[in-house]
N, C-alpha and C. Protein backbone atom coordinates (compact mmCIF):
# COMPACT_ATOMS: atom_id res chain seq x y z
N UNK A 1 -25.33 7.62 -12.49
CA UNK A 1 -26.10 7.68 -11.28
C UNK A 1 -26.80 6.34 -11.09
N UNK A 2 -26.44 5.58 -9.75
CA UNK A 2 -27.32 5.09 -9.63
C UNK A 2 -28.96 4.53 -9.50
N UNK A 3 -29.44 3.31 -9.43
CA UNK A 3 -30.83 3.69 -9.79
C UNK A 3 -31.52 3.87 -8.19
N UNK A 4 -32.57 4.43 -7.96
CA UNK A 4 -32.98 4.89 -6.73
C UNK A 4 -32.13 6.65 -6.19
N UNK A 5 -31.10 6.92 -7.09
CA UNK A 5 -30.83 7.97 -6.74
C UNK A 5 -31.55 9.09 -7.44
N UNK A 6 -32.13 10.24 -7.23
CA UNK A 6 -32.14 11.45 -7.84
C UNK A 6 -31.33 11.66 -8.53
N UNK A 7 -31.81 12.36 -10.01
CA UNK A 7 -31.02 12.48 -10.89
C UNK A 7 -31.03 14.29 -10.60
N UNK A 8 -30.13 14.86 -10.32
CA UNK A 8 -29.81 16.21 -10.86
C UNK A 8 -29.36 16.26 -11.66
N UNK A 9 -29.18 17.44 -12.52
CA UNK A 9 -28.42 17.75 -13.50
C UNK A 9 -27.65 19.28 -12.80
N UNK A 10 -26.21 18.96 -12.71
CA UNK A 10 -25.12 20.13 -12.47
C UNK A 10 -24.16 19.65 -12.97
N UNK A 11 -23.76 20.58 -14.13
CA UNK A 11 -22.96 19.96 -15.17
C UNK A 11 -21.43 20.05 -13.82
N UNK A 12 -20.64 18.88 -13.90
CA UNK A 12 -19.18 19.56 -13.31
C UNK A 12 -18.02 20.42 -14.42
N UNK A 13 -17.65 20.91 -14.04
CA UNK A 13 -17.02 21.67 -15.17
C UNK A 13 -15.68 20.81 -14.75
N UNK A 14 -15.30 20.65 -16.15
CA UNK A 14 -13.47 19.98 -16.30
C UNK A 14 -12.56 21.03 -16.13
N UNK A 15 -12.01 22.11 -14.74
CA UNK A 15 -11.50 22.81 -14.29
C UNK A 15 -9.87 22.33 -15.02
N UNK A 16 -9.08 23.37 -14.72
CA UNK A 16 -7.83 22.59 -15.07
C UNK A 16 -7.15 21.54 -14.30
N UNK A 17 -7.46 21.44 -12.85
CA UNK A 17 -7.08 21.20 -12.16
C UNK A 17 -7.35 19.12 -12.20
N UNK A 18 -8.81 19.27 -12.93
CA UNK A 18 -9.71 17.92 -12.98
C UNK A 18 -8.99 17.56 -14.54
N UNK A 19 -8.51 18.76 -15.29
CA UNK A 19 -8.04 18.37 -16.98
C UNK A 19 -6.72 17.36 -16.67
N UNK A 20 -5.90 17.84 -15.52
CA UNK A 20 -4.37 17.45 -15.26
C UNK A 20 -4.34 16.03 -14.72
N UNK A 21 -5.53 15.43 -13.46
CA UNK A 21 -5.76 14.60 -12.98
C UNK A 21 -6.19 13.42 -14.52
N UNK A 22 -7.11 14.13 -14.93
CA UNK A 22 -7.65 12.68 -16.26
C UNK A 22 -6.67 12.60 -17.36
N UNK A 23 -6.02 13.76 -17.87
CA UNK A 23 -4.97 13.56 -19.10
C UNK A 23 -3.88 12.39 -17.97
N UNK A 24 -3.59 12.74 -16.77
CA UNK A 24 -2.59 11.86 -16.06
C UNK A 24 -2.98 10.47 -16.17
N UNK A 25 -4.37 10.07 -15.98
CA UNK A 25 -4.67 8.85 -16.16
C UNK A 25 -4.69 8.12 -17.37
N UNK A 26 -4.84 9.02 -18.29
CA UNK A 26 -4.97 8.61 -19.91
C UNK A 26 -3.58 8.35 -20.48
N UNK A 27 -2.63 9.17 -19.72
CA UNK A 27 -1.43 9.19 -20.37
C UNK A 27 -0.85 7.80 -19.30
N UNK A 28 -1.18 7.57 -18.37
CA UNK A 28 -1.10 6.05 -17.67
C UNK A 28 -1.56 4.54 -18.37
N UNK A 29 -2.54 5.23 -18.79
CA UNK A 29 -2.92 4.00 -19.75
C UNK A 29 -2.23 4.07 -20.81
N UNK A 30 -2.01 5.05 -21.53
CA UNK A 30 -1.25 4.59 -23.18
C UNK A 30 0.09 4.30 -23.11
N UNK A 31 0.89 4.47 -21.49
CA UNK A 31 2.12 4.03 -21.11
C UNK A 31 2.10 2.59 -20.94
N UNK A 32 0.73 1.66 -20.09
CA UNK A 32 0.39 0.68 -20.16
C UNK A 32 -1.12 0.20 -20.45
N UNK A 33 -1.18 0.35 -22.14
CA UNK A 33 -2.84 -0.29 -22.69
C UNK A 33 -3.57 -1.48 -21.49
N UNK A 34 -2.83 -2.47 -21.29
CA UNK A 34 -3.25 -3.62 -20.62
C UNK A 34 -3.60 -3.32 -19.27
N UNK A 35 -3.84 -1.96 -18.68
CA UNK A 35 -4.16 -1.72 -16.80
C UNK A 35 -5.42 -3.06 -16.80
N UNK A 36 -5.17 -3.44 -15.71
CA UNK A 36 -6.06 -4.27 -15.23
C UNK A 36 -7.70 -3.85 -15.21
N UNK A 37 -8.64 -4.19 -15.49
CA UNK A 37 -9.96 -3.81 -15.29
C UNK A 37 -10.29 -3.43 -13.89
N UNK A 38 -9.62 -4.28 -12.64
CA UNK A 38 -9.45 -3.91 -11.15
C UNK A 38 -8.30 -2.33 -11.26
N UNK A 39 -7.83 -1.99 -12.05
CA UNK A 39 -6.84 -0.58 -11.85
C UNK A 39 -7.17 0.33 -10.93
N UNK A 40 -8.88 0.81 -10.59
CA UNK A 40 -9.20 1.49 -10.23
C UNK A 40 -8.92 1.12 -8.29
N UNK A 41 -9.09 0.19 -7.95
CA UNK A 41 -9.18 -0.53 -6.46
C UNK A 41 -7.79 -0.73 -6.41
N UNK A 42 -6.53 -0.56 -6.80
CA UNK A 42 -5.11 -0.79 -6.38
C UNK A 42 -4.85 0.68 -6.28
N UNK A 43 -3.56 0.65 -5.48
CA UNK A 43 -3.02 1.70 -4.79
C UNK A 43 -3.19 3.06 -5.42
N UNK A 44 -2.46 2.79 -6.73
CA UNK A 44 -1.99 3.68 -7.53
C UNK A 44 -3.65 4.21 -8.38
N UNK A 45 -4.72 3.80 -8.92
CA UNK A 45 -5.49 3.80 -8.73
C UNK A 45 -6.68 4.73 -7.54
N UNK A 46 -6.24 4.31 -6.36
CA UNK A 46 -6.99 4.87 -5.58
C UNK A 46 -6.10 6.57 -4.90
N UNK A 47 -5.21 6.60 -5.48
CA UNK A 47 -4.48 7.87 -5.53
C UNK A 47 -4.99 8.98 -6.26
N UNK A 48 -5.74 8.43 -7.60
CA UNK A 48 -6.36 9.29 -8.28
C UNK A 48 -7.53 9.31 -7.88
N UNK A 49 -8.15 8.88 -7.57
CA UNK A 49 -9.28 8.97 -6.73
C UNK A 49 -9.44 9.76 -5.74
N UNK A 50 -8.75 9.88 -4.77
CA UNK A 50 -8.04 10.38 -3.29
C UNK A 50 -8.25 11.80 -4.40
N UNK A 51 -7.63 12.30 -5.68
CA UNK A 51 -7.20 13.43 -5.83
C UNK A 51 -9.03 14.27 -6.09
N UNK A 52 -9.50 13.51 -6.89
CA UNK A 52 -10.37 13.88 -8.22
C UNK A 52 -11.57 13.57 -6.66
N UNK A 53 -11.93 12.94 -6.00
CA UNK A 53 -13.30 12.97 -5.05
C UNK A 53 -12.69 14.25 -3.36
N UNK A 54 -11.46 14.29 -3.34
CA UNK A 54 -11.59 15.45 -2.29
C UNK A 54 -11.50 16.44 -3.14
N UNK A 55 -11.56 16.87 -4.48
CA UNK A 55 -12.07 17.63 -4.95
C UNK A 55 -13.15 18.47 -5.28
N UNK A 56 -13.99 16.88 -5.17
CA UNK A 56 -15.68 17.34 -5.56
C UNK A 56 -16.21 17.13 -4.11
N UNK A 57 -15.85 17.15 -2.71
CA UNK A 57 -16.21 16.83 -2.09
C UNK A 57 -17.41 18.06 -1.25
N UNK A 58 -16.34 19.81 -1.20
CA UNK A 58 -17.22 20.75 -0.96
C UNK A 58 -18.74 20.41 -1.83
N UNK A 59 -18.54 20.08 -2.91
CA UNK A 59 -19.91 20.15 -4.31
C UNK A 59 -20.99 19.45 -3.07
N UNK A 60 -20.01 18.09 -3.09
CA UNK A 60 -21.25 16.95 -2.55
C UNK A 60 -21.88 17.22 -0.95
N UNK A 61 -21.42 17.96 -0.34
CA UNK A 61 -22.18 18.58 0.89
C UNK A 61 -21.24 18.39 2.03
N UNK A 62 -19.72 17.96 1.28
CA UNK A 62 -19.03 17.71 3.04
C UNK A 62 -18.38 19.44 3.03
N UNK A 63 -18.52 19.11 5.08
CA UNK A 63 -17.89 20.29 5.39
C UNK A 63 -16.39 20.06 5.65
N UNK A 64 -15.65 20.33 4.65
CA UNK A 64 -14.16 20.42 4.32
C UNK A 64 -13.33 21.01 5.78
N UNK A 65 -13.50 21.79 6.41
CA UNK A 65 -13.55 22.68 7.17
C UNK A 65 -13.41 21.72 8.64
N UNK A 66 -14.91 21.70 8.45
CA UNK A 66 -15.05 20.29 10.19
C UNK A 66 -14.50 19.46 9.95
N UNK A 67 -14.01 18.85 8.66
CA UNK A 67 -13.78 17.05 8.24
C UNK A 67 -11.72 18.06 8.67
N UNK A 68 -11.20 18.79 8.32
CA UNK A 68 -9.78 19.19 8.60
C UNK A 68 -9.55 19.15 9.91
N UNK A 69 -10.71 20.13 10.82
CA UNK A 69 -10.58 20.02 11.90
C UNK A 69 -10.93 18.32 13.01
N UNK A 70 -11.37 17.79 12.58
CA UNK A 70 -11.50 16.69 12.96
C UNK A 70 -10.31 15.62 12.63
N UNK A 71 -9.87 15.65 11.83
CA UNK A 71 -8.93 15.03 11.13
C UNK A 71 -7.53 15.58 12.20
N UNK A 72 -7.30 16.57 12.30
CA UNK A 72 -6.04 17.26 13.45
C UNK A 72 -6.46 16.97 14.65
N UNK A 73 -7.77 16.94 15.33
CA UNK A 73 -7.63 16.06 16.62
C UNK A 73 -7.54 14.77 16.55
N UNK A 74 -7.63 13.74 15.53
CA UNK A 74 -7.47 12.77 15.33
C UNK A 74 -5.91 12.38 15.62
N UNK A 75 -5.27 13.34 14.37
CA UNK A 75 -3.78 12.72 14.34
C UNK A 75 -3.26 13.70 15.70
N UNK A 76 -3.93 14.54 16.08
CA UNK A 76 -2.94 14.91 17.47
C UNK A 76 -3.35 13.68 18.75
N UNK A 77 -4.05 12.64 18.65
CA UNK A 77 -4.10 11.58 19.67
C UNK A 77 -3.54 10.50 19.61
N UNK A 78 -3.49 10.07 18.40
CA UNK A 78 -3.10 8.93 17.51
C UNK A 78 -1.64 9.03 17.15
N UNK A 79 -0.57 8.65 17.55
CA UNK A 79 0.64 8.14 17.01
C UNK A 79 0.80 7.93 15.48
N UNK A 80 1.82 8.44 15.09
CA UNK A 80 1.77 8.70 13.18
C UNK A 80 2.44 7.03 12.76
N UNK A 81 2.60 6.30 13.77
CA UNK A 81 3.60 4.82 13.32
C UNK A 81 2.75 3.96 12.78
N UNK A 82 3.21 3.48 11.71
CA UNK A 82 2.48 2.29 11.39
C UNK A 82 2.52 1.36 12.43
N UNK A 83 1.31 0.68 12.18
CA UNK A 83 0.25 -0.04 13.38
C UNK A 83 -0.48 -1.03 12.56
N UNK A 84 -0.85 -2.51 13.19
CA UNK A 84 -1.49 -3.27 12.49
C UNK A 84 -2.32 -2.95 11.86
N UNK A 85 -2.70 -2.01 12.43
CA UNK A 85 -4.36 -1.56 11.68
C UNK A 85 -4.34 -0.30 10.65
N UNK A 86 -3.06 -0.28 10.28
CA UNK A 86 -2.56 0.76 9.33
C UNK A 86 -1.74 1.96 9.95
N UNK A 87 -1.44 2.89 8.63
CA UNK A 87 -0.90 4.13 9.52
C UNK A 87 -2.23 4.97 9.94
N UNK A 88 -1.34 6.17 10.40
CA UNK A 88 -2.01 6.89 11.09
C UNK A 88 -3.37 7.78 9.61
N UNK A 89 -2.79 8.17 8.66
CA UNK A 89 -3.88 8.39 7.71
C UNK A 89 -4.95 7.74 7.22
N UNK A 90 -4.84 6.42 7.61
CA UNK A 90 -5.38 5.40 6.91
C UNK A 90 -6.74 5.45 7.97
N UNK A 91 -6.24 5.14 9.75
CA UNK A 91 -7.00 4.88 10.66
C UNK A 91 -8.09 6.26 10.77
N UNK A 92 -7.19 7.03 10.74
CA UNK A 92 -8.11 8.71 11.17
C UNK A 92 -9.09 8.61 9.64
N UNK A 93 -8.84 8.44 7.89
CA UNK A 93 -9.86 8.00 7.28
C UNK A 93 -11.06 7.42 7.43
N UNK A 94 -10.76 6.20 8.02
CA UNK A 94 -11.83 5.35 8.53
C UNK A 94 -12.48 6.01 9.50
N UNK A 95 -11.96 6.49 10.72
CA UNK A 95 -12.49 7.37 11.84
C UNK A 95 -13.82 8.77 11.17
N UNK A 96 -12.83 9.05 9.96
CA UNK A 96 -14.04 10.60 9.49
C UNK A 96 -14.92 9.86 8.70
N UNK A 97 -14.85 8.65 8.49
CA UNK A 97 -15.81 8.54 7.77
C UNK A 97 -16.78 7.78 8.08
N UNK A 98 -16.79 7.38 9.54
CA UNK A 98 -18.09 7.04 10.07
C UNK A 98 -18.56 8.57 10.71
N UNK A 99 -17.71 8.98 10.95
CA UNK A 99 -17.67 10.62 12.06
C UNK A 99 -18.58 11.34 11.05
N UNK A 100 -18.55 11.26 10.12
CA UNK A 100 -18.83 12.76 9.03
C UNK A 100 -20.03 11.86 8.02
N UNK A 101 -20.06 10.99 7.91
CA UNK A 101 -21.22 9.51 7.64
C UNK A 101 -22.87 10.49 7.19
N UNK A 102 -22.71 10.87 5.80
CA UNK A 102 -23.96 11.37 5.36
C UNK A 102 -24.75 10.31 4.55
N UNK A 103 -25.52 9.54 4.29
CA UNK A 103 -26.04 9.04 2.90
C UNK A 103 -26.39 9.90 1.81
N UNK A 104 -26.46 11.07 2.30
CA UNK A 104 -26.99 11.70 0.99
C UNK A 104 -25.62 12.62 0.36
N UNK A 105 -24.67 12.42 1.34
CA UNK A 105 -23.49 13.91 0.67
C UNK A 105 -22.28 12.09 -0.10
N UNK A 106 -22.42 11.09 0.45
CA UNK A 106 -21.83 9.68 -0.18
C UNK A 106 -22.48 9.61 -1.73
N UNK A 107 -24.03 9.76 -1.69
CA UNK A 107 -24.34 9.38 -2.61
C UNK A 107 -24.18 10.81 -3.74
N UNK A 108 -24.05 11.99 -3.37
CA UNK A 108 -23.81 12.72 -4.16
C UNK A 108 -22.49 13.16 -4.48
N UNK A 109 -21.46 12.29 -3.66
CA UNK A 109 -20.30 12.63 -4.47
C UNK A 109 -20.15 11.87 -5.56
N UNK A 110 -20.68 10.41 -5.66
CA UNK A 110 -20.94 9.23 -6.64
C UNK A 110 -21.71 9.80 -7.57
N UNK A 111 -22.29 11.00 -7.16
CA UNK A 111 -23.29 11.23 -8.54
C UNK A 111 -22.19 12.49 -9.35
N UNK A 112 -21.39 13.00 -8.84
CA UNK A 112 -20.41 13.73 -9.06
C UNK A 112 -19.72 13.36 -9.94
N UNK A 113 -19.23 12.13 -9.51
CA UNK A 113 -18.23 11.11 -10.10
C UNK A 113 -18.86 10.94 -11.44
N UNK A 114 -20.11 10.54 -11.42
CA UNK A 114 -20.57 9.97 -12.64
C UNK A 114 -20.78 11.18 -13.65
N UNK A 115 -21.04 12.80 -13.34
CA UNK A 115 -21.38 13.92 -13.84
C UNK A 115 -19.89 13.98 -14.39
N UNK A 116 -18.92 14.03 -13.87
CA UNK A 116 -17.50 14.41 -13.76
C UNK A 116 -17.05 13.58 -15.34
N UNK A 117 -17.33 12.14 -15.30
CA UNK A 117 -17.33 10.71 -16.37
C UNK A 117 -18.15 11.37 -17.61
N UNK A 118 -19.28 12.00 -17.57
CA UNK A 118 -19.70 12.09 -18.63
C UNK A 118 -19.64 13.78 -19.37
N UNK A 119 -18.84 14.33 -18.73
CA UNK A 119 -18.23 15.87 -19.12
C UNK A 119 -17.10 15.71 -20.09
N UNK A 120 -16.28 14.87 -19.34
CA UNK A 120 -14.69 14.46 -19.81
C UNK A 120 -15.06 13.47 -20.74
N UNK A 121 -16.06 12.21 -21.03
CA UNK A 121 -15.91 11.15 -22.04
C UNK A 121 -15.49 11.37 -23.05
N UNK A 122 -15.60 12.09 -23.73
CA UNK A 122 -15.06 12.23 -24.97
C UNK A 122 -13.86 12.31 -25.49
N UNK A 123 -12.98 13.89 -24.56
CA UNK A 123 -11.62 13.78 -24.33
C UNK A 123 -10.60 12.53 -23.59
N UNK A 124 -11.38 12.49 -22.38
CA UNK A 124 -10.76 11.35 -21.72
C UNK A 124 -11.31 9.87 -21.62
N UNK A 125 -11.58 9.12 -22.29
CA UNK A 125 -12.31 8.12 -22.36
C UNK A 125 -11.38 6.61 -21.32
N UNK A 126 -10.45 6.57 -21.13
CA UNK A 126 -10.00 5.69 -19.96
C UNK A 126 -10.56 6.03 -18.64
N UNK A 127 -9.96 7.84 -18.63
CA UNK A 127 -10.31 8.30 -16.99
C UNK A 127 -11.89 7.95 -16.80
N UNK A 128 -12.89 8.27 -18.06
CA UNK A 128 -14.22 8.95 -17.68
C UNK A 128 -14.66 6.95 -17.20
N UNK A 129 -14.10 6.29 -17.84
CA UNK A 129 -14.42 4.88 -17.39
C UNK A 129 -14.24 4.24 -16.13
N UNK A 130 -13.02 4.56 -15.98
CA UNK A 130 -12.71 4.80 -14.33
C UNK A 130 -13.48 5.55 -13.50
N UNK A 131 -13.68 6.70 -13.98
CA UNK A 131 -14.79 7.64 -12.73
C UNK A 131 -15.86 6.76 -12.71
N UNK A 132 -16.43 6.40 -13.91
CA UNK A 132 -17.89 5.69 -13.89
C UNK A 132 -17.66 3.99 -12.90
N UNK A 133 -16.64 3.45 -13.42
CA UNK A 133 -16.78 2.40 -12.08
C UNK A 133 -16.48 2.44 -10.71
N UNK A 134 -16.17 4.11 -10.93
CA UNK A 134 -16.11 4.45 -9.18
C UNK A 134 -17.49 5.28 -8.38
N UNK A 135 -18.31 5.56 -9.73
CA UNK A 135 -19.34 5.89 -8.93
C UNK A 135 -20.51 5.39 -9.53
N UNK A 136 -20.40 4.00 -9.47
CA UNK A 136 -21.53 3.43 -9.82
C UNK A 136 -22.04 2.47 -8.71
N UNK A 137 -23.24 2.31 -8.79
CA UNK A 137 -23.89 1.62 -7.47
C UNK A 137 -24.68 2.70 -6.43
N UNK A 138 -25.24 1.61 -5.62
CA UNK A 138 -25.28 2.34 -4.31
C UNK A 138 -24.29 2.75 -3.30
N UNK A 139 -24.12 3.48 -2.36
CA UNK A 139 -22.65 3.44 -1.24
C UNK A 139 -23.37 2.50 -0.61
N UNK A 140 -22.30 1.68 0.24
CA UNK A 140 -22.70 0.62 1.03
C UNK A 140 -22.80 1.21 2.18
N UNK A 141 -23.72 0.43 3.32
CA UNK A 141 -24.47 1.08 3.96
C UNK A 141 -23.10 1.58 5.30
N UNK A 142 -22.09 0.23 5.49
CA UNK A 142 -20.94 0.92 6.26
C UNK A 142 -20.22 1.79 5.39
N UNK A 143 -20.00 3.25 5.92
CA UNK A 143 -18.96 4.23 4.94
C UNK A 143 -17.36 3.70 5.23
N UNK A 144 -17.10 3.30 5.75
CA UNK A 144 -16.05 2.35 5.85
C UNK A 144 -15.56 1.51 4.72
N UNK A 145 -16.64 1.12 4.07
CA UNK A 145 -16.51 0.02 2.39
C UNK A 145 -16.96 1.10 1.54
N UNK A 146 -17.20 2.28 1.50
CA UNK A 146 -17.09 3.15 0.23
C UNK A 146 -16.43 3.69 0.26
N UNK A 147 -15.53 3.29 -1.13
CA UNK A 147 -14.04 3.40 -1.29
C UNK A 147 -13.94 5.35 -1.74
N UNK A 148 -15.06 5.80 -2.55
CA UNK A 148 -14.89 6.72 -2.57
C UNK A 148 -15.38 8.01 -1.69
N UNK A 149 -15.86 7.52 -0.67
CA UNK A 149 -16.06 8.32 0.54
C UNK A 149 -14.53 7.99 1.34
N UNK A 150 -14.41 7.25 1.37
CA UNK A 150 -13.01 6.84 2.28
C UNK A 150 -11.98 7.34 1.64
N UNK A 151 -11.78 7.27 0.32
CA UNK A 151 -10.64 7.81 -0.21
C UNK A 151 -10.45 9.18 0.07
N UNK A 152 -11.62 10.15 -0.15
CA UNK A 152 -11.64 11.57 0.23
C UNK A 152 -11.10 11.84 1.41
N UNK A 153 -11.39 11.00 2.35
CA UNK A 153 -11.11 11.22 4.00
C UNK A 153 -9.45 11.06 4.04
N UNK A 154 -9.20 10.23 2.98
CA UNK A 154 -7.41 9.93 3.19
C UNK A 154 -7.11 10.99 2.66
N UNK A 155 -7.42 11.56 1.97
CA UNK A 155 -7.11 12.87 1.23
C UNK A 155 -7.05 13.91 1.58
N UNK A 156 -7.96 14.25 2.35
CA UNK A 156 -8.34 15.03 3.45
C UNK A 156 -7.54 15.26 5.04
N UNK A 157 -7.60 13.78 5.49
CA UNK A 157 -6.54 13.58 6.41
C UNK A 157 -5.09 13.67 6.25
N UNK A 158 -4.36 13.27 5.21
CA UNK A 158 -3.33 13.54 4.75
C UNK A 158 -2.60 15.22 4.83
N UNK A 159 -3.68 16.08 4.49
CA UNK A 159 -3.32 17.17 4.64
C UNK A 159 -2.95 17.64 5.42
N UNK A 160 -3.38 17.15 6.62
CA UNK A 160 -3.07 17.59 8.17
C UNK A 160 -1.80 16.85 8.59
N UNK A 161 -1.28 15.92 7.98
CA UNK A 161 -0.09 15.42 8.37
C UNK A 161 0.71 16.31 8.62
């Protein structure tokens, strides 16, 4: 948790669902020891992310529900073709995530992240390192540059494809 944030304590429980996502990452790393220290900010990387934060996202206060329905009027206006400005999942992301733009449900999925890092450390010690440099800091003040608010939204949006 960052500093200036409230510290709760709600343990996350390592569901099976969160066991399959971190053994996947662990077993990524011992396929390649050397992942880059940046691993977490490349594609493949932010896939697991995408999986493990629209997960915790009901926890952190988004409404899953409005963010789906918003997300389907999005892609029913928007053309699915890639476009300079990305595809169509990418743009409608960015779109929910000024649209749906909490500071306090951003900063509590980051605190998630970091609850999530220190449940699993032991078993998973690559993944729980990864969660922790994904939810460390403040969110920046555009939700647009928080990668793990944005990632959820691709995650989210995706579904509706």
């Amino acid at each position: 948790m960052g500093p200036g944030r409230a510290a709760t304590i709600q343990c996350v429980i390592v569901t099976p669902e969160f066991a399959d996502l971190l053994s996947a990452m662990e077993q990524r790393h011992e396929q390649e020891p050397d992942l880059p220290d940046g691993w977490g900010d490349t594609e493949e990387g932010r896939m697991y992310l995408q999986s493990v934060a629209a997960a915790l996202a009901p926890q952190a206060g988004l409404d899953v529900e409005a963010c789906l329905a918003h997300a389907q009027t999005f892609l029913a206006n928007f053309p699915p073709m890639s476009l300079p400005l990305g595809d169509v999942d990418q743009r409608a992301a960015r779109w929910l995530a000024q649209l749906l733009d909490s500071d306090a449900t951003r900063a509590r999925l980051r605190d998630l992240l970091a609850e999530l890092a220190e449940t699993s450390r032991e078993e998973y010690p690559f993944a729980a390192a990864q969660l922790t440099a994904w939810a460390a800091g403040e969110p920046p003040a555009n939700p647009t540059e928080d990668l793990p608010w944005v990632q959820t939204m691709v995650a989210l949006a995706r579904t509706q494809l």
